[in-house]
N, C-alpha and C. Protein backbone atom coordinates (compact mmCIF):
# COMPACT_ATOMS: atom_id res chain seq x y z
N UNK A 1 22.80 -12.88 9.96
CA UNK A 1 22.34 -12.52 11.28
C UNK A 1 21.29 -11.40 11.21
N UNK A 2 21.63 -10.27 10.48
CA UNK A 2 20.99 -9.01 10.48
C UNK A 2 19.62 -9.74 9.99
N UNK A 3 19.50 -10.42 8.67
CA UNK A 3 18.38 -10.56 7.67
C UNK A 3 17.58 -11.72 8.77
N UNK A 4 17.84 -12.73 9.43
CA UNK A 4 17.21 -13.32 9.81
C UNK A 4 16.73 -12.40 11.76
N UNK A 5 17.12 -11.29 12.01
CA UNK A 5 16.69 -10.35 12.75
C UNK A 5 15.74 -9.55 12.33
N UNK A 6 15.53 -9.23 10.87
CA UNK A 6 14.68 -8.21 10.72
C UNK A 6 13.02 -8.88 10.12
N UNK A 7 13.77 -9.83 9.67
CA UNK A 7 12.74 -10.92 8.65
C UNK A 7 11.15 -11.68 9.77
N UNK A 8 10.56 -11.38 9.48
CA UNK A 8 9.03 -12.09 10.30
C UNK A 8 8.04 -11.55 9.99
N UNK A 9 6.92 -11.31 11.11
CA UNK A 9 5.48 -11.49 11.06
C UNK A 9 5.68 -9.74 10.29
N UNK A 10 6.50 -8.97 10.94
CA UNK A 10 6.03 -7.65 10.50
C UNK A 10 6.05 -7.46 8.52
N UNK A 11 7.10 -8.13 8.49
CA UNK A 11 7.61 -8.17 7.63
C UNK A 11 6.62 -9.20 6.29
N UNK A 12 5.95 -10.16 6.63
CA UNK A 12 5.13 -10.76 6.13
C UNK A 12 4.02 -10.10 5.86
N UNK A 13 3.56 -9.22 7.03
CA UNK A 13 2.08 -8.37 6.93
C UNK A 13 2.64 -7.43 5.84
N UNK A 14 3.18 -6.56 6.11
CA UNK A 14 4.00 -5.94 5.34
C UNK A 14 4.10 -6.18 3.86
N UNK A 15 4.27 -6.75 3.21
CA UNK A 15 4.28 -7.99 1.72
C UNK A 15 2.82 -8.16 1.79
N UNK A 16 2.30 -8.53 2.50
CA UNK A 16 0.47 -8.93 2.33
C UNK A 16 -0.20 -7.44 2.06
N UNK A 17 0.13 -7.01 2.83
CA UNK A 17 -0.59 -5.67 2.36
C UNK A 17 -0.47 -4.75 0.93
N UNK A 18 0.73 -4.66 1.27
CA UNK A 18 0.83 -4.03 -0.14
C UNK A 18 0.79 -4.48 -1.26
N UNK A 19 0.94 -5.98 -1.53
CA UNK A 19 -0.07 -6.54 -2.54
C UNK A 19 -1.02 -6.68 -2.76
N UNK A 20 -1.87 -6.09 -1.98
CA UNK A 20 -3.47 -5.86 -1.72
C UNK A 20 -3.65 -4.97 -3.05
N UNK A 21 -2.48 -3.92 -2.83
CA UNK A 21 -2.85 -2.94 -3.82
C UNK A 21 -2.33 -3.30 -5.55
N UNK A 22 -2.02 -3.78 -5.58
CA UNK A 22 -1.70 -4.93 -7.12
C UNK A 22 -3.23 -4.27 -8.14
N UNK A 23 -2.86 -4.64 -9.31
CA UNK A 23 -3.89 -4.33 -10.11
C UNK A 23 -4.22 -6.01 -10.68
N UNK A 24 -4.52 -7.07 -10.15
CA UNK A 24 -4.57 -7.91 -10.69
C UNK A 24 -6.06 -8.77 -10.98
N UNK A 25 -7.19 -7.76 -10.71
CA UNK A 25 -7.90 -8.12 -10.70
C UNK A 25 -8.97 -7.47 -12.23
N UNK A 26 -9.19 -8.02 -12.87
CA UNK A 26 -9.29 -7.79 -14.36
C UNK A 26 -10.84 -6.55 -14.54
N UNK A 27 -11.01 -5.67 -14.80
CA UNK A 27 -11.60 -4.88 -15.02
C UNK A 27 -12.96 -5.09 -15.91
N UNK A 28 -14.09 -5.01 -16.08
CA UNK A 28 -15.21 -4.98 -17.44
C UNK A 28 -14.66 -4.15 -18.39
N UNK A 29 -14.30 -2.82 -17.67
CA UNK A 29 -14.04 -1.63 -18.90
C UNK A 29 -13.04 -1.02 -17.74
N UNK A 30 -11.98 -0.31 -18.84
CA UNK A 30 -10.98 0.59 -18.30
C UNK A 30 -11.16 2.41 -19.52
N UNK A 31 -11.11 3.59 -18.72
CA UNK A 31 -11.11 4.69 -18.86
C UNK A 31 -9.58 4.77 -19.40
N UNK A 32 -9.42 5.67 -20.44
CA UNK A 32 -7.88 6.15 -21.02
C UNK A 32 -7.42 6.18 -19.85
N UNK A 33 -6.46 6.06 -19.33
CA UNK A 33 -5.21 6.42 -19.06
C UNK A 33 -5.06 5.92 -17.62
N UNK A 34 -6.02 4.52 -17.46
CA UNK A 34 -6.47 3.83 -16.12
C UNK A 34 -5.82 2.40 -16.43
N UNK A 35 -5.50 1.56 -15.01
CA UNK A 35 -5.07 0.58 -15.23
C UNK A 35 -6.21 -0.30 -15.91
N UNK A 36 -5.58 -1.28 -16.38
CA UNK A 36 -6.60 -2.82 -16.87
C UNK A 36 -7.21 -3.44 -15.72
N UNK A 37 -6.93 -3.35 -14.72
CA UNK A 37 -7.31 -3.92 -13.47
C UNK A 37 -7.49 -3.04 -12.26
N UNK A 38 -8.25 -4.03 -11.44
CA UNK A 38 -8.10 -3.16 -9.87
C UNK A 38 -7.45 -4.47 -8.97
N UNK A 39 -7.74 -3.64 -7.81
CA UNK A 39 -6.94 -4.45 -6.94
C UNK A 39 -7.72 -5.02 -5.39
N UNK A 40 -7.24 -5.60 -4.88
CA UNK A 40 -7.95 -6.73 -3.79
C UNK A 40 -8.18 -5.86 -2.67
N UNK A 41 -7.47 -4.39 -2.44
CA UNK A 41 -7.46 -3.34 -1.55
C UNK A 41 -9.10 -2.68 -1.82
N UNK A 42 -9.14 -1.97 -3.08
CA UNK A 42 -10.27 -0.93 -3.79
C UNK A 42 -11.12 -2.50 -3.89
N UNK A 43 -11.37 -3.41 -4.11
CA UNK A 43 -13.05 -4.18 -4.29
C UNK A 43 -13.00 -4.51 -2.91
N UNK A 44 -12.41 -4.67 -2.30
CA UNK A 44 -13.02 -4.76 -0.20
C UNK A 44 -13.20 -3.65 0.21
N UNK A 45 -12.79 -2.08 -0.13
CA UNK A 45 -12.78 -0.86 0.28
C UNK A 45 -14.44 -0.94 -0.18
N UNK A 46 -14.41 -1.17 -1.41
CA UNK A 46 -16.11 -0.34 -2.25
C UNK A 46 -16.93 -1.81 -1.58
N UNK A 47 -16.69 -2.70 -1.50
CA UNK A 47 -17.75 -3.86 -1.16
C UNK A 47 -18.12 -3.85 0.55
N UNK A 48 -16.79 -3.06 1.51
CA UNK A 48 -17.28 -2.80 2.75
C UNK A 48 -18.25 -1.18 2.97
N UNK A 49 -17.19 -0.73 2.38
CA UNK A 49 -17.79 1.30 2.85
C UNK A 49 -19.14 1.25 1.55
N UNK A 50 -19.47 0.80 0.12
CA UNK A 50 -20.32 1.11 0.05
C UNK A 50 -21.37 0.37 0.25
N UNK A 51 -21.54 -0.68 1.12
CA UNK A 51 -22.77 -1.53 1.64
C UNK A 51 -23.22 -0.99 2.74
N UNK A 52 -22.49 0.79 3.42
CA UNK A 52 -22.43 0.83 4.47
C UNK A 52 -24.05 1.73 4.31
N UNK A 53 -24.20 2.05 5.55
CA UNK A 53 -25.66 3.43 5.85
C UNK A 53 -24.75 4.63 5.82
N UNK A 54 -24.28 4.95 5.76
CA UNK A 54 -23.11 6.16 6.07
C UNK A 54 -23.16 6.80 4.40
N UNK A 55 -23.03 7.75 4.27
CA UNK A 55 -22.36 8.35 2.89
C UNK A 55 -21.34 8.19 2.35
N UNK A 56 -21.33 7.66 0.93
CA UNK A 56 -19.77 7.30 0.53
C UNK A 56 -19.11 8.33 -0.44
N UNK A 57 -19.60 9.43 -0.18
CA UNK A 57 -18.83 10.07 -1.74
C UNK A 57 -19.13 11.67 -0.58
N UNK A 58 -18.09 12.35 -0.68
CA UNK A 58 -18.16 13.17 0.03
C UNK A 58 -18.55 14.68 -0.47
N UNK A 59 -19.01 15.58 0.42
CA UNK A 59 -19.79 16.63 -0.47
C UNK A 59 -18.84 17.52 -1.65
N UNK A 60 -19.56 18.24 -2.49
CA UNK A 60 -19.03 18.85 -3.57
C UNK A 60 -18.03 19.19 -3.16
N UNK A 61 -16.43 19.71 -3.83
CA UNK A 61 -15.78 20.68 -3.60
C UNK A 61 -14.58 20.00 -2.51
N UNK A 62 -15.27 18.87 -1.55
CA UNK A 62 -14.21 18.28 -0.64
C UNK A 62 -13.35 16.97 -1.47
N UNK A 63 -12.44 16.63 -1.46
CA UNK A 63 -11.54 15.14 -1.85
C UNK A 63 -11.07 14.45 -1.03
N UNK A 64 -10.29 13.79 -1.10
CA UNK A 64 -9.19 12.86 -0.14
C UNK A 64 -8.46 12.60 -1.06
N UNK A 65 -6.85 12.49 -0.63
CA UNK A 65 -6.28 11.78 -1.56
C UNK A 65 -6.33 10.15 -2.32
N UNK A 66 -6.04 10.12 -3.47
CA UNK A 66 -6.00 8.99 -3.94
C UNK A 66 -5.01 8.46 -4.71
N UNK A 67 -3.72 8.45 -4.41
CA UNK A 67 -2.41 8.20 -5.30
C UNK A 67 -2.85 7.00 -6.39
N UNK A 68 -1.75 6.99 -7.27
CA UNK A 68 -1.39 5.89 -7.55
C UNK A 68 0.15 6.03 -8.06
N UNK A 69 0.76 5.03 -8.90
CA UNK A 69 1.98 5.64 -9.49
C UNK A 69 2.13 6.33 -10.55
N UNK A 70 1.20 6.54 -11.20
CA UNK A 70 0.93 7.65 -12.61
C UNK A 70 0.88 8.86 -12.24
N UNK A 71 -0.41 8.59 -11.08
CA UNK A 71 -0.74 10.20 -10.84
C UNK A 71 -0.59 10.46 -9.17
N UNK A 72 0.41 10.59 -8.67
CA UNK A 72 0.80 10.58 -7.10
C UNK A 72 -0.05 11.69 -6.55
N UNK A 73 -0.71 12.60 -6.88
CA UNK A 73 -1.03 13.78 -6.44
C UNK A 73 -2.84 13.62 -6.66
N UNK A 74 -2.91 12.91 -7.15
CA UNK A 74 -5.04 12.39 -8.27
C UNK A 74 -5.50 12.68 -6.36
N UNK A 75 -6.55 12.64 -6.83
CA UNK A 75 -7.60 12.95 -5.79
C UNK A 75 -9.20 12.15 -5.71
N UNK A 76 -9.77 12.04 -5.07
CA UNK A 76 -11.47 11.60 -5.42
C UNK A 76 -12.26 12.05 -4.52
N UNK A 77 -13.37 12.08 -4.40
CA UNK A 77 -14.49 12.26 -3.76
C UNK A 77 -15.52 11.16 -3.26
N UNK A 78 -14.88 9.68 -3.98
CA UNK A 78 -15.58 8.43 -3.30
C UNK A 78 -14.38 7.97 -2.29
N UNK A 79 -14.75 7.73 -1.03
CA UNK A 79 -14.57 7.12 0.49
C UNK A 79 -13.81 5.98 0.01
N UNK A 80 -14.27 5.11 -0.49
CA UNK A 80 -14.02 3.71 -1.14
C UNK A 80 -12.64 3.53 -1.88
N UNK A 81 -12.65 4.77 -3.12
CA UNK A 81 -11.53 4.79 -3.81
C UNK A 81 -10.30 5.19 -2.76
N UNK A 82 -10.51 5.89 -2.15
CA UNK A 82 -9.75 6.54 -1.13
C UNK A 82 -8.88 5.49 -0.37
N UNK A 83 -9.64 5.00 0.11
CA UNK A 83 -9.00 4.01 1.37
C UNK A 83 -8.82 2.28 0.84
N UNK A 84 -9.37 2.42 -0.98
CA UNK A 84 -8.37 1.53 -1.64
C UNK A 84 -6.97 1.35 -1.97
N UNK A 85 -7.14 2.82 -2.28
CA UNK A 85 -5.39 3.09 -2.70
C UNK A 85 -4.82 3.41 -1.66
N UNK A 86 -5.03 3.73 -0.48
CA UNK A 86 -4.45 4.32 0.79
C UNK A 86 -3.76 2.99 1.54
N UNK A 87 -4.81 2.24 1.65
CA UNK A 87 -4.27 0.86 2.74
C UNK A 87 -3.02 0.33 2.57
N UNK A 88 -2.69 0.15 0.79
CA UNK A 88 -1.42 -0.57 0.35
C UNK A 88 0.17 0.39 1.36
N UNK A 89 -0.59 1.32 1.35
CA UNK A 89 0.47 1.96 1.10
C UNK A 89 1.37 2.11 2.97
N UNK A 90 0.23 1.58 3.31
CA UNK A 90 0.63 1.02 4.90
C UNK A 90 1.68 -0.14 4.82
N UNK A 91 1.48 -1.28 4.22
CA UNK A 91 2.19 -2.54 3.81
C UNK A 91 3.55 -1.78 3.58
N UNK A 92 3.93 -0.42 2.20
CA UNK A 92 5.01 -0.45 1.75
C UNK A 92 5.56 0.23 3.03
N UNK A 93 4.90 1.32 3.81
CA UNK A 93 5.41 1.62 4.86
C UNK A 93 6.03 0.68 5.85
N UNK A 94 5.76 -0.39 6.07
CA UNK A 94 6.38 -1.79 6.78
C UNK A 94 7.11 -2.14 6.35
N UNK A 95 7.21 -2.21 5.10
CA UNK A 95 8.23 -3.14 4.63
C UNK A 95 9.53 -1.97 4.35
N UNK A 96 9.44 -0.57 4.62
CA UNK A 96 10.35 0.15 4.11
C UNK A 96 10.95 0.39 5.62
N UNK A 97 10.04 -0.03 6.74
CA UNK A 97 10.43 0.52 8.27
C UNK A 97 11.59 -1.00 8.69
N UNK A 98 11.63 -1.70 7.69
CA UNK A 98 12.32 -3.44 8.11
C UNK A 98 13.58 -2.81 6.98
N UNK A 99 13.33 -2.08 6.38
CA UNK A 99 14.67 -1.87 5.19
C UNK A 99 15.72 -1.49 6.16
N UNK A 100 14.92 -0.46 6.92
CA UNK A 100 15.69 0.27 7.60
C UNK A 100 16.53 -0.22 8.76
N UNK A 101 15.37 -1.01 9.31
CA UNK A 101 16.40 -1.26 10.47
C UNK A 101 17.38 -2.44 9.78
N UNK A 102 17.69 -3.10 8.94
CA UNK A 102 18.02 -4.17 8.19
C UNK A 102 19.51 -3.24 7.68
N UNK A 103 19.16 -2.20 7.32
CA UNK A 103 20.87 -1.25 7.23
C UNK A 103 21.05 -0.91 8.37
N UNK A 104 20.31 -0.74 9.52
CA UNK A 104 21.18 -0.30 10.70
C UNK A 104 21.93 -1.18 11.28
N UNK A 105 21.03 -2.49 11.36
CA UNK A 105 22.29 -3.80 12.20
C UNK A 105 23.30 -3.96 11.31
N UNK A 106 23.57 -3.72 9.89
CA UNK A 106 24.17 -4.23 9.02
C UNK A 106 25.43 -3.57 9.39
N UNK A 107 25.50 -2.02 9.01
CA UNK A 107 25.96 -0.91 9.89
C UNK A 107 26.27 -1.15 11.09
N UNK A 108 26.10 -1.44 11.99
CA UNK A 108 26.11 -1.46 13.30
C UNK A 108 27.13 -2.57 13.46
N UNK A 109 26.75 -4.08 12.82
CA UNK A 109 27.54 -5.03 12.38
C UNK A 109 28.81 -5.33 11.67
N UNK A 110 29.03 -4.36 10.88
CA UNK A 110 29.86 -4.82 9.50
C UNK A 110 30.52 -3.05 9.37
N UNK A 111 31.90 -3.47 9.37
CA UNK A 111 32.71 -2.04 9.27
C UNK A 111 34.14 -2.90 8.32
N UNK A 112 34.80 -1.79 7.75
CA UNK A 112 35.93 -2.44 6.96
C UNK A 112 35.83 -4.33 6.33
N UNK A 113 34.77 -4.20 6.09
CA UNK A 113 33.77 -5.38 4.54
C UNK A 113 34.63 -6.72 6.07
N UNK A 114 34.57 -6.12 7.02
CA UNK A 114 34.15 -7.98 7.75
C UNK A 114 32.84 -7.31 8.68
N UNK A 115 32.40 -8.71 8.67
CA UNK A 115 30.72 -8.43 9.87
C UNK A 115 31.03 -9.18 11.00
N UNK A 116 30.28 -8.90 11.64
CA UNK A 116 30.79 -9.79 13.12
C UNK A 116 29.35 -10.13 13.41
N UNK A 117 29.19 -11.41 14.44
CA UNK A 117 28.19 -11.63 14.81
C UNK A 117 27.77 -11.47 16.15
């Protein structure tokens, strides 16, 4: 009951997105301590923001964050990289906001290991 309550469109976008951020897209050259790949998030980020008229790399001294799972705290100064690694992380936010409510009906449902419907 609970799983087929929490399960849908949000939940699908959710999964789409954050596989955006996947590294599965094969690299020319990789830097020490960089993945082998990028991902479907960062080549639409750099192929939209840097085709743009706007400035993509922001002045000296300023960053934005740029996580990944190596380095949660990394930083950059290109726009592009930024809001490559950033977008996924909307998806895991969805899919972690369906976890949740997915233990609350469960909870809400199910006390002394019977569930009720």
């Amino acid at each position: 009951m609970c799983l087929a309550q929490v399960l849908g469109f949000r939940t699908a976008l959710g999964a789409t997105i954050a596989a955006t951020g996947l590294p599965i897209i094969p690299k020319p050259y990789a830097s020490e301590g960089t993945s082998k790949g990028t991902s479907i998030a960062s080549t639409v980020a750099r192929q939209a923001i840097d085709r743009s008229s706007k400035p993509t790399q922001l002045p000296y001294g300023l960053s934005l964050p740029a996580p990944t799972f190596r380095q949660p705290l990394k930083k950059t100064t290109r726009v592009a990289t930024a809001a490559g690694r950033l977008f996924p992380g909307i998806g895991w936010g969805l899919l972690g906001y369906d976890a949740i409510l997915f233990y609350q009906c469960v909870k809400e449902h199910c006390s002394n290991d019977e569930c009720q419907e």
